[in-house]
PDB file of N, CA and C in Angstrom:
ATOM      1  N   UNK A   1     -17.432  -4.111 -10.072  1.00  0.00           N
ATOM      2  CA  UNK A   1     -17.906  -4.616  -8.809  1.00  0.00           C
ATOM      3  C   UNK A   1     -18.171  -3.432  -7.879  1.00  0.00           C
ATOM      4  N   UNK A   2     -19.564  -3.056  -7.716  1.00  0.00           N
ATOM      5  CA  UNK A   2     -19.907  -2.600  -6.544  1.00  0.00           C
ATOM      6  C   UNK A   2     -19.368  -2.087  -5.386  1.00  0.00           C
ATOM      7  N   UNK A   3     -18.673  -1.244  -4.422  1.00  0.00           N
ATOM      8  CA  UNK A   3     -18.642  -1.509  -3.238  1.00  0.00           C
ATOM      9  C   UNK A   3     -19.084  -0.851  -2.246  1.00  0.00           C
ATOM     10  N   UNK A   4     -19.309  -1.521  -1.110  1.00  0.00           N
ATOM     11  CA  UNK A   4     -20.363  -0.621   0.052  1.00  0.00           C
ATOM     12  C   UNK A   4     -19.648   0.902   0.566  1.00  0.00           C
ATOM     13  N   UNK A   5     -20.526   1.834   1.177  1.00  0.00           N
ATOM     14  CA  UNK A   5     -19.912   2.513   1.647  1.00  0.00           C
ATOM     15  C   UNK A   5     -18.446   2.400   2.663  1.00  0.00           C
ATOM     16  N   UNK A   6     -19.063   1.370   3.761  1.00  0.00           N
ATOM     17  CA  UNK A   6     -17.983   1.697   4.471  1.00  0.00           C
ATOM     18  C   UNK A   6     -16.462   0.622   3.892  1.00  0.00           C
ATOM     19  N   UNK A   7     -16.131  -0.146   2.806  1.00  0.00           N
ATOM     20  CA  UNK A   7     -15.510  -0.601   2.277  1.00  0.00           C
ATOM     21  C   UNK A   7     -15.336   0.650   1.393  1.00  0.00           C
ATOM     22  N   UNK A   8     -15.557   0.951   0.783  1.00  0.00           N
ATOM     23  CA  UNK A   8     -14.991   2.859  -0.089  1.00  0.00           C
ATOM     24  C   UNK A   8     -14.801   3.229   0.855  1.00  0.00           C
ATOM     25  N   UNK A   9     -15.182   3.552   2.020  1.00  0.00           N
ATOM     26  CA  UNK A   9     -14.801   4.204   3.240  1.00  0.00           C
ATOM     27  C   UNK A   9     -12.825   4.126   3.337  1.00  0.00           C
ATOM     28  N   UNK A  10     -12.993   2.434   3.692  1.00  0.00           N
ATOM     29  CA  UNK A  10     -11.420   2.467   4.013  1.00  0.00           C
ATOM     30  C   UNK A  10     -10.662   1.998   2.859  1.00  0.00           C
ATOM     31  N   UNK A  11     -11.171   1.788   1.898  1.00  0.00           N
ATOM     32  CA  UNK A  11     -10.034   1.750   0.745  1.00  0.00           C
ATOM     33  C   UNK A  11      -9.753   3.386   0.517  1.00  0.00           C
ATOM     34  N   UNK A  12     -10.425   4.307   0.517  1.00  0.00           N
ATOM     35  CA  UNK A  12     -10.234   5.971   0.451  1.00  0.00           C
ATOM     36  C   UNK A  12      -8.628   6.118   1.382  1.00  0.00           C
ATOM     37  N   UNK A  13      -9.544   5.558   3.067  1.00  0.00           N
ATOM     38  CA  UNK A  13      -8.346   6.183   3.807  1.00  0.00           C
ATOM     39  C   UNK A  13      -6.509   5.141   3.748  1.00  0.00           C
ATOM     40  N   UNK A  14      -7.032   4.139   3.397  1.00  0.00           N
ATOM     41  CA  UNK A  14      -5.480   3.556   2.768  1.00  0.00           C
ATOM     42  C   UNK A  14      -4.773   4.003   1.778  1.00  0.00           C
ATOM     43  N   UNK A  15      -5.608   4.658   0.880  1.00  0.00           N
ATOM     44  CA  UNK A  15      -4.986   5.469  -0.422  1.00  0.00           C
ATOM     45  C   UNK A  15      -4.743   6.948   0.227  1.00  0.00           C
ATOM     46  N   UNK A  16      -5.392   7.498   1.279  1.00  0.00           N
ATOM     47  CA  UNK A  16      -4.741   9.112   1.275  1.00  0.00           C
ATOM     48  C   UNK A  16      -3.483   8.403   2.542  1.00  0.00           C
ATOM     49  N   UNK A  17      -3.692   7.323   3.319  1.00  0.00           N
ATOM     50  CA  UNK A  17      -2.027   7.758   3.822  1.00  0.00           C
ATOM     51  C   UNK A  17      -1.304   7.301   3.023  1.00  0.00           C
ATOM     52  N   UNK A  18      -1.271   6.460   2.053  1.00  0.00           N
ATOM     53  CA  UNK A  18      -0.212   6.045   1.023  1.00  0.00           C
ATOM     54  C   UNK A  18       0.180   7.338   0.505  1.00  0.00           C
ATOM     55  N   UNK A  19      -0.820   8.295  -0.224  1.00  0.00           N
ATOM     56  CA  UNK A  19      -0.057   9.504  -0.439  1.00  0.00           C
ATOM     57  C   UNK A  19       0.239   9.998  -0.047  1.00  0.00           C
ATOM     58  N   UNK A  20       0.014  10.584   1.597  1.00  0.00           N
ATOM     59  CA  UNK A  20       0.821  10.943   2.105  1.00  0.00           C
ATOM     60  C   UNK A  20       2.370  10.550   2.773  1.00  0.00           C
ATOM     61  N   UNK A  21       2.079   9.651   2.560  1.00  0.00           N
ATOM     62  CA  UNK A  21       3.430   9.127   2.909  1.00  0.00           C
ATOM     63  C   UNK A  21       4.454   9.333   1.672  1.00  0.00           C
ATOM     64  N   UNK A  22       4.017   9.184   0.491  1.00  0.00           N
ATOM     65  CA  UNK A  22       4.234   9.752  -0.631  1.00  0.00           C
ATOM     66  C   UNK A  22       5.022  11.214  -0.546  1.00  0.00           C
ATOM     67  N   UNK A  23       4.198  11.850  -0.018  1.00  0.00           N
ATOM     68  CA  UNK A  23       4.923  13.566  -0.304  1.00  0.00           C
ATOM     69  C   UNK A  23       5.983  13.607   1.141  1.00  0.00           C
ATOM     70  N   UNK A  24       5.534  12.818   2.153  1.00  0.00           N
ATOM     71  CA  UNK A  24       6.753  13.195   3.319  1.00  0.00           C
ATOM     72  C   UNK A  24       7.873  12.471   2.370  1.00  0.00           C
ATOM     73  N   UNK A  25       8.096  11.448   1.298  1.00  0.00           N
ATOM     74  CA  UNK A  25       9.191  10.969   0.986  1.00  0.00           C
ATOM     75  C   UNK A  25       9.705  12.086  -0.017  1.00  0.00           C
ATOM     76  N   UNK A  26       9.099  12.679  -1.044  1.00  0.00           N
ATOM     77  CA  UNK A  26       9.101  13.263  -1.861  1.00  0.00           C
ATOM     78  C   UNK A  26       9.697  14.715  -1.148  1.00  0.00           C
ATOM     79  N   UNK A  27       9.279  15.107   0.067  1.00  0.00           N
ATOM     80  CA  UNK A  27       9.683  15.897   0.644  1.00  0.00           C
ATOM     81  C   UNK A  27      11.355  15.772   1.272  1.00  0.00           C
ATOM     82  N   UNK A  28      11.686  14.275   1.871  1.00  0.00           N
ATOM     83  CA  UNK A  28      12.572  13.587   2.796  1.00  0.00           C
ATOM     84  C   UNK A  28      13.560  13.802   1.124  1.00  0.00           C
ATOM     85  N   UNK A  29      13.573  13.593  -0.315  1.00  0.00           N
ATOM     86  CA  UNK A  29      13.823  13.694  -0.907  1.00  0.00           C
ATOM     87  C   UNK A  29      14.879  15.013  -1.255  1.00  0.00           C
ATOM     88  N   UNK A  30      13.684  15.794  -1.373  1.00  0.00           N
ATOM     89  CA  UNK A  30      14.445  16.852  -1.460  1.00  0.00           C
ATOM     90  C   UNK A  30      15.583  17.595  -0.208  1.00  0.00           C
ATOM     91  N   UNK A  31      15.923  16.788   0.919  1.00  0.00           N
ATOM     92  CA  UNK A  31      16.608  17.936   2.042  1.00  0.00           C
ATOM     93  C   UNK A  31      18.356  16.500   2.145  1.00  0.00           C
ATOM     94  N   UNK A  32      19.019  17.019   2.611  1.00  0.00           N
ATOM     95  CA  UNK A  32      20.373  16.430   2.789  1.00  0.00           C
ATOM     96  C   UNK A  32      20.141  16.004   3.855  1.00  0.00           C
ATOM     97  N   UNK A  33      19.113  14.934   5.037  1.00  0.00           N
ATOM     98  CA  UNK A  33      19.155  14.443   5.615  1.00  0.00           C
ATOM     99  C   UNK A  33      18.645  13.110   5.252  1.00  0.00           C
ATOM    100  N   UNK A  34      20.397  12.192   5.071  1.00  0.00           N
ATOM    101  CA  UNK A  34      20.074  10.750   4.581  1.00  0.00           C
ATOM    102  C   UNK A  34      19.185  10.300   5.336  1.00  0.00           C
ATOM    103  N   UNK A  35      19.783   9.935   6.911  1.00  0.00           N
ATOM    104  CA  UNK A  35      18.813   9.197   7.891  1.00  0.00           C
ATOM    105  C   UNK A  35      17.333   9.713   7.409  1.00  0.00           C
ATOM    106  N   UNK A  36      16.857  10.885   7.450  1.00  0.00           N
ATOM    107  CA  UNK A  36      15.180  11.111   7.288  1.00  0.00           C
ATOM    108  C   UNK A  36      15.095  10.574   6.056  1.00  0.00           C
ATOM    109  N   UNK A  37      15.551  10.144   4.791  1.00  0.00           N
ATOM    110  CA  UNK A  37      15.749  10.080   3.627  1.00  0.00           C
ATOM    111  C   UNK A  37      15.076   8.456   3.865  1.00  0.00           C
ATOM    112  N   UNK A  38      16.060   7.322   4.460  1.00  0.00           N
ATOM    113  CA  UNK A  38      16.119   5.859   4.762  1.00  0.00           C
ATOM    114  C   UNK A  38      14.778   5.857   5.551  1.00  0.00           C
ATOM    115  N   UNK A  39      14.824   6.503   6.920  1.00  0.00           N
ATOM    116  CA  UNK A  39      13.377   6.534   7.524  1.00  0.00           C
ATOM    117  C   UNK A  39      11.703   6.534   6.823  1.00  0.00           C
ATOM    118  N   UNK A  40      12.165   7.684   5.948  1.00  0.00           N
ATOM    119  CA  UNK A  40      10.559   7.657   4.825  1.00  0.00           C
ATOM    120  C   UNK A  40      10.925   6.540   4.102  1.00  0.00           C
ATOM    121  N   UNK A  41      12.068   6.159   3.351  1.00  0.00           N
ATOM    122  CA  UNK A  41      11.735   5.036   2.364  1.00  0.00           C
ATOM    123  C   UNK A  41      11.088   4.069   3.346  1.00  0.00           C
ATOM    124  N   UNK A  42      11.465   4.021   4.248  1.00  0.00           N
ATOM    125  CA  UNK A  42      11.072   2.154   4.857  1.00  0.00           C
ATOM    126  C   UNK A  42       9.471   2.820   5.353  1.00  0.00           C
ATOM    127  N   UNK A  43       9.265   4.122   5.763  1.00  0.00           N
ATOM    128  CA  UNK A  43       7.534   4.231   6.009  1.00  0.00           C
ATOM    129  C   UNK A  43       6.706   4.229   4.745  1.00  0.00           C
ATOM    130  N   UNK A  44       7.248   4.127   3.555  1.00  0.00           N
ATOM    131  CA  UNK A  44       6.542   4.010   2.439  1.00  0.00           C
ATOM    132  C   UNK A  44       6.329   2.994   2.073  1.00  0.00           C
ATOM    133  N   UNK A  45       7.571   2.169   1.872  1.00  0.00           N
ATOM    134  CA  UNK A  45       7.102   0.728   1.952  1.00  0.00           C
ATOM    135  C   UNK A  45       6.235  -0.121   2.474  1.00  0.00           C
ATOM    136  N   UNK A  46       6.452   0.275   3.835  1.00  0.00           N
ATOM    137  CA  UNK A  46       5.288   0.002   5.028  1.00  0.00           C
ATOM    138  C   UNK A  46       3.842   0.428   4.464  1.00  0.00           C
ATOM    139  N   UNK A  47       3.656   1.174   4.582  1.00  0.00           N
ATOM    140  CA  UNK A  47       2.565   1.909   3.671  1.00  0.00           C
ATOM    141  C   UNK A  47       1.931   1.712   2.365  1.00  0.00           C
ATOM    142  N   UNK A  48       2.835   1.604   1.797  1.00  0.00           N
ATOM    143  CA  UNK A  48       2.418   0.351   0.473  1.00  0.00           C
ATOM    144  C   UNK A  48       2.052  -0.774   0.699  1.00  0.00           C
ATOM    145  N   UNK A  49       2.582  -1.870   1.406  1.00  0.00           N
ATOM    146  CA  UNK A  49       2.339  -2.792   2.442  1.00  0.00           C
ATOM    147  C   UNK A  49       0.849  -3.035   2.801  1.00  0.00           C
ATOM    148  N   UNK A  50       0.647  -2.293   3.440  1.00  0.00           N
ATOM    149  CA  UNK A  50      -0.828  -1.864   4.193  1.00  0.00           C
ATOM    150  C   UNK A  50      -1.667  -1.985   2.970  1.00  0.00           C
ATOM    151  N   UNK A  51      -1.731  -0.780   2.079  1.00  0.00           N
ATOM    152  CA  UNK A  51      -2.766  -0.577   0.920  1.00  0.00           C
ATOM    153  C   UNK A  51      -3.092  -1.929   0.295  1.00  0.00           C
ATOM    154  N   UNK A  52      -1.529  -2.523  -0.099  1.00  0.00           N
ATOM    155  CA  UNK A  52      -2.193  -3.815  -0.852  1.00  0.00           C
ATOM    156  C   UNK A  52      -2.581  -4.860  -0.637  1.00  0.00           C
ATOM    157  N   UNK A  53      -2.157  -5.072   0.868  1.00  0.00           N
ATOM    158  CA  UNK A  53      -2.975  -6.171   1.768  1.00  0.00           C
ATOM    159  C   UNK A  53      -4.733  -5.827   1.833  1.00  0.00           C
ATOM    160  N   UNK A  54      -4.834  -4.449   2.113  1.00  0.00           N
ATOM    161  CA  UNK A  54      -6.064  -4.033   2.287  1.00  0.00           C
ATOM    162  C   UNK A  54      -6.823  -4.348   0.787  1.00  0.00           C
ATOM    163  N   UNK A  55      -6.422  -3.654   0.322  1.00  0.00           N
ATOM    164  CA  UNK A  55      -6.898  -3.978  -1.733  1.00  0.00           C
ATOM    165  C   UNK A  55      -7.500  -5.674  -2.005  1.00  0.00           C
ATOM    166  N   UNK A  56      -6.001  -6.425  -1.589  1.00  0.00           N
ATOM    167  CA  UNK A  56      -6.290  -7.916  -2.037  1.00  0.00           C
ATOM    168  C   UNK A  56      -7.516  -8.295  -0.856  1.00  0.00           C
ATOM    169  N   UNK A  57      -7.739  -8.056   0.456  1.00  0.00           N
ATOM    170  CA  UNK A  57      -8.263  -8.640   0.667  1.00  0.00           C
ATOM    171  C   UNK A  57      -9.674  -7.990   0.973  1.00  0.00           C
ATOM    172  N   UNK A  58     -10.044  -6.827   0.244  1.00  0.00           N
ATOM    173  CA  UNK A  58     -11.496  -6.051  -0.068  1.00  0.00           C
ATOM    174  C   UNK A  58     -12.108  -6.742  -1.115  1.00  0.00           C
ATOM    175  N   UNK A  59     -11.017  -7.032  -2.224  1.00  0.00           N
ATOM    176  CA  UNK A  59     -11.483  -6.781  -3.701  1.00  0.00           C
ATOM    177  C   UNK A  59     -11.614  -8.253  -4.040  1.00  0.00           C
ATOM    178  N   UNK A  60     -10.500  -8.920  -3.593  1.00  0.00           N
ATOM    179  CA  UNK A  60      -9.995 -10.588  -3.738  1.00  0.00           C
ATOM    180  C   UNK A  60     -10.210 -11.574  -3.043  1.00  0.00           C
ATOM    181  N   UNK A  61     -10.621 -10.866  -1.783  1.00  0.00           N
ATOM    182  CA  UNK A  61     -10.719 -12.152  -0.324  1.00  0.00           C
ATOM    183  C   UNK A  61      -9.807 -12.673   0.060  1.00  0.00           C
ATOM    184  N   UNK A  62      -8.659 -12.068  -0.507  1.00  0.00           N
ATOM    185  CA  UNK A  62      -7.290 -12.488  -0.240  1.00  0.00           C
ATOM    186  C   UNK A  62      -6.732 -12.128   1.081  1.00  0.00           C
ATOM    187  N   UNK A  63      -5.341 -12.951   1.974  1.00  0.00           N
ATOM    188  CA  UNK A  63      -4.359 -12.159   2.477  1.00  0.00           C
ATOM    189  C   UNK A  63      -3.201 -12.737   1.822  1.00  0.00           C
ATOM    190  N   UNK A  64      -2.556 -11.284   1.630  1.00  0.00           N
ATOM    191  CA  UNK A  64      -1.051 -11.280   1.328  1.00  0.00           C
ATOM    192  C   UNK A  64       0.075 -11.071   1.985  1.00  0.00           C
ATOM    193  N   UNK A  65       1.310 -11.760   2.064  1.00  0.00           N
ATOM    194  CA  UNK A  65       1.912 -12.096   2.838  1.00  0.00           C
ATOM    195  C   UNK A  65       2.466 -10.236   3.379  1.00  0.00           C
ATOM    196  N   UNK A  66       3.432 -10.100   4.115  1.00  0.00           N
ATOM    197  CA  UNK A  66       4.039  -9.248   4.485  1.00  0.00           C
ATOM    198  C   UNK A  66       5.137  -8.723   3.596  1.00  0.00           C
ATOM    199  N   UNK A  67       5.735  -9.658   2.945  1.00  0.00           N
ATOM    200  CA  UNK A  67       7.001  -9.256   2.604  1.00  0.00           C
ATOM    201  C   UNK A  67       6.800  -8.808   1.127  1.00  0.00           C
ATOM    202  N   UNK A  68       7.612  -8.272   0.227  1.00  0.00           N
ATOM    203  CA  UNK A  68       7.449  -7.386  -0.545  1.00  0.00           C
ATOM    204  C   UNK A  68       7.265  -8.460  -2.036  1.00  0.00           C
ATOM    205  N   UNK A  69       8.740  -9.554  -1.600  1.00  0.00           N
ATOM    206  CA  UNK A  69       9.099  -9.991  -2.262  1.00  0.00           C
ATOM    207  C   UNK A  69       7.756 -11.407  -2.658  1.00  0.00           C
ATOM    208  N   UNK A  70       7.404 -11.822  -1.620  1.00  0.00           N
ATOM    209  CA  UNK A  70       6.118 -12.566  -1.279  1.00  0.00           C
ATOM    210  C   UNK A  70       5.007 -12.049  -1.576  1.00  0.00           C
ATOM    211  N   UNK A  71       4.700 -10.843  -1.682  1.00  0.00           N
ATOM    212  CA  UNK A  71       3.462  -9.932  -2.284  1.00  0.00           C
ATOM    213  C   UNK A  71       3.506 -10.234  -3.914  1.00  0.00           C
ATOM    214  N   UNK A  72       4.682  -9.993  -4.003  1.00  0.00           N
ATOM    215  CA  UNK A  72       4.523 -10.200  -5.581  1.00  0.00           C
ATOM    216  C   UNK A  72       4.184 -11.039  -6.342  1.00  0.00           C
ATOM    217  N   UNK A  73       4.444 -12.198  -5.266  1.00  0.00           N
ATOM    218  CA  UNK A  73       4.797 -13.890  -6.065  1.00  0.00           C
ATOM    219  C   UNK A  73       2.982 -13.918  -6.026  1.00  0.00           C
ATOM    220  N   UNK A  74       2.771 -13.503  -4.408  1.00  0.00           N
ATOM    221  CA  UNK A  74       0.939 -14.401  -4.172  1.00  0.00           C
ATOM    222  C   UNK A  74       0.248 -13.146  -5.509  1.00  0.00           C
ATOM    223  N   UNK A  75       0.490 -12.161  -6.122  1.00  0.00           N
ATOM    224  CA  UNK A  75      -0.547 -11.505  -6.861  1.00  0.00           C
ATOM    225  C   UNK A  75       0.105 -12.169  -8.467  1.00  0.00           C
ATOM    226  N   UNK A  76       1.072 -12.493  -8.364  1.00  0.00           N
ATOM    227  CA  UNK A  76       0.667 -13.147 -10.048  1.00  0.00           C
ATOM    228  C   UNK A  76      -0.352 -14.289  -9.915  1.00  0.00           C
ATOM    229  N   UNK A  77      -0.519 -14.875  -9.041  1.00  0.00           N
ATOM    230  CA  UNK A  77      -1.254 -16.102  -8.485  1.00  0.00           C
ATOM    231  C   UNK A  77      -2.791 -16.107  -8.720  1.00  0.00           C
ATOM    232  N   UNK A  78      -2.995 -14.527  -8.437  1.00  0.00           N
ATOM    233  CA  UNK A  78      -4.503 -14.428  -8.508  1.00  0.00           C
ATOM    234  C   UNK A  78      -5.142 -14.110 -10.106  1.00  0.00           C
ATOM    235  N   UNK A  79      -6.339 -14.356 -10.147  1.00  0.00           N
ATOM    236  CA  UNK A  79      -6.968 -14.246 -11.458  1.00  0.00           C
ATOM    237  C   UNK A  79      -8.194 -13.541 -11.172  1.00  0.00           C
ATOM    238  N   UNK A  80      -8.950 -12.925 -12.383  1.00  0.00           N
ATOM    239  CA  UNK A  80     -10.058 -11.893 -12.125  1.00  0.00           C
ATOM    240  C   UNK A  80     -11.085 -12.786 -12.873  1.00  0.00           C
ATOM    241  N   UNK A  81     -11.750 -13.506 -12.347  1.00  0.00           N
ATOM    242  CA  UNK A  81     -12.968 -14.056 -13.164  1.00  0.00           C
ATOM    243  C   UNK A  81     -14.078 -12.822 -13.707  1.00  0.00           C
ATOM    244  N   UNK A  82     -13.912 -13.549 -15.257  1.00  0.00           N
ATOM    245  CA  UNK A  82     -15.065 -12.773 -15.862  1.00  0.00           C
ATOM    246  C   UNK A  82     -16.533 -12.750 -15.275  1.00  0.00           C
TER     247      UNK A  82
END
């Protein structure tokens, strides 16, 4: 499936802050400060969050709920017509 520029546009920029959020954890990782440690996990999540709401509802026409546990349930739900 095709997609327009400015839809590649922002699926691009949802995927570079996901990675970045990625390396501040990966970073928060490596140092002995739990609190910064808990802080990045929950901005990654968040961040993950974002991407796949954005994803389902570029690619799927979907919205997906907020919660993590609810994300999961609504994407077994969906199907990819041939």
């Amino acid at each position: 499936m095709p997609l327009d520029s400015q839809t590649s546009a922002e699926i691009l920029t949802s995927i570079t802050s996901a990675a970045q959020s990625l390396s501040e954890l990966d970073a928060a990782l490596h140092s002995a400060d739990l609190a910064n440690l808990q802080g990045k996990v929950a901005s990654v999540m968040a961040t993950e969050i974002v991407l796949l709401r954005h994803l389902a509802t570029k690619l799927f026409d979907t919205d997906l709920p907020h919660d993590p546990v609810e994300i999961s349930e609504a994407l077994s739900q969906l199907s990819v017509e041939s």
